[in-house]
C-alpha atoms as a PDB file:
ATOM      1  CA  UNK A   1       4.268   9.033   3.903  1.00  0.00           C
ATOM      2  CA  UNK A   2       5.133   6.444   1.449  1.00  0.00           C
ATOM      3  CA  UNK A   3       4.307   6.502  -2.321  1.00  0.00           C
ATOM      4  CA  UNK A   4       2.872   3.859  -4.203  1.00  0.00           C
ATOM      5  CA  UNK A   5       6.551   2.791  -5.484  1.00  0.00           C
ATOM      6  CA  UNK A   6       7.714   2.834  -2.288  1.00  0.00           C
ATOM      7  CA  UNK A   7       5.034   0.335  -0.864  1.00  0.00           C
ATOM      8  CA  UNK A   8       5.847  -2.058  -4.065  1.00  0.00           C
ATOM      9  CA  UNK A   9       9.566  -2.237  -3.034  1.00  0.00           C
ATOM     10  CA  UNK A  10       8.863  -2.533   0.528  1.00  0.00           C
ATOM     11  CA  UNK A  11       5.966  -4.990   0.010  1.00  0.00           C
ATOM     12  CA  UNK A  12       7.939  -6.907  -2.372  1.00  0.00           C
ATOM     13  CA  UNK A  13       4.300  -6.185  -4.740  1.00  0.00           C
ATOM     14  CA  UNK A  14       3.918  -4.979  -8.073  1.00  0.00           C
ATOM     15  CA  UNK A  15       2.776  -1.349  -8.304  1.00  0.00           C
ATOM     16  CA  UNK A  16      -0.445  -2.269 -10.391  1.00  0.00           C
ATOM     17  CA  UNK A  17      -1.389  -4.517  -7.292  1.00  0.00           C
ATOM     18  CA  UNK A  18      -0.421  -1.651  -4.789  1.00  0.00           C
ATOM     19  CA  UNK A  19      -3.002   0.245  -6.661  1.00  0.00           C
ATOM     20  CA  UNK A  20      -5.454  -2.536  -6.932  1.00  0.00           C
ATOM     21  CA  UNK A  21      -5.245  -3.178  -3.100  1.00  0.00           C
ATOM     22  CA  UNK A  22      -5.654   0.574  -2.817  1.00  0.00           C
ATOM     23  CA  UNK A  23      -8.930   0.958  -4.461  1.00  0.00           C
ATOM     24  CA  UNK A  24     -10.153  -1.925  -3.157  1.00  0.00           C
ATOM     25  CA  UNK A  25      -9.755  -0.647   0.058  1.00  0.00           C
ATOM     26  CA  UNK A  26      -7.232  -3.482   1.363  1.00  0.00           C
ATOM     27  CA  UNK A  27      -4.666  -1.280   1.671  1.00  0.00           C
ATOM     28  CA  UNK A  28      -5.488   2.131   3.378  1.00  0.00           C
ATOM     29  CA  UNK A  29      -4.279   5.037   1.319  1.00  0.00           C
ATOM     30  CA  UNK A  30      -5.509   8.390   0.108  1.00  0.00           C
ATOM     31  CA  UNK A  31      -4.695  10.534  -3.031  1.00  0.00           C
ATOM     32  CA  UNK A  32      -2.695  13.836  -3.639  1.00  0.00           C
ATOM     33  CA  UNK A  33      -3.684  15.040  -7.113  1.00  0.00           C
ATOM     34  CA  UNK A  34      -3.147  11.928  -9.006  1.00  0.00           C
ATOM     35  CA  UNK A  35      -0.426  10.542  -6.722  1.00  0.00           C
ATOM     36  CA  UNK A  36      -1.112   7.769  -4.110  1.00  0.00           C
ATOM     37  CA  UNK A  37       0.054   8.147  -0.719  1.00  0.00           C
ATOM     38  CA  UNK A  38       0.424   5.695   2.576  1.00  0.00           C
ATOM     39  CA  UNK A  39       1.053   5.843   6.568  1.00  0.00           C
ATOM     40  CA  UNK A  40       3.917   3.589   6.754  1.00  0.00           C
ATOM     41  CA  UNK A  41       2.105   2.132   9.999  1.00  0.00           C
ATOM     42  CA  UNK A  42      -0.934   1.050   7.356  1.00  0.00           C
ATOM     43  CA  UNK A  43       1.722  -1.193   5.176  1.00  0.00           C
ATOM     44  CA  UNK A  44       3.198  -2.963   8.671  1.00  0.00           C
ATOM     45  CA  UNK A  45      -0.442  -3.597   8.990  1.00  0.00           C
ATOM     46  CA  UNK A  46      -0.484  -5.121   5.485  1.00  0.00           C
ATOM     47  CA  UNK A  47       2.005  -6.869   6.180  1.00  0.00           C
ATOM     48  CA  UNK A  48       0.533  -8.235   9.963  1.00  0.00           C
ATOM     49  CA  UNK A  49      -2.505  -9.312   8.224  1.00  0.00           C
ATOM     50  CA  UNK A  50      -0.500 -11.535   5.607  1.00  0.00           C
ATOM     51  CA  UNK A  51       1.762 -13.066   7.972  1.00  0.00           C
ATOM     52  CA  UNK A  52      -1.194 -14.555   9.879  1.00  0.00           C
ATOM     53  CA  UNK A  53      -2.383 -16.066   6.503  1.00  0.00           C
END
């Protein structure tokens, strides 16, 4: 599992746009209490789907 922070690093993203992808459904993720969590196979996804762009 990968927080929101760690997807911005990784992603090379802000962590206002991890969020917006998030709850836009973009980038699969689900909440623990207020925190954001992600599979780390979800972001290589994200990061499939750009590549092809």
């Amino acid at each position: 599992m990968l927080t929101a922070r760690e997807v911005a690093a990784y992603l090379r993203l802000t962590i206002t746009t991890v969020y917006n992808l998030a709850a836009s459904g973009e980038l699969r993720g689900f909440k623990i209490g207020k925190s954001w969590r992600f599979e780390r196979s979800e972001v290589l996804k994200r990061i499939a789907v750009a590549s092809r762009r």
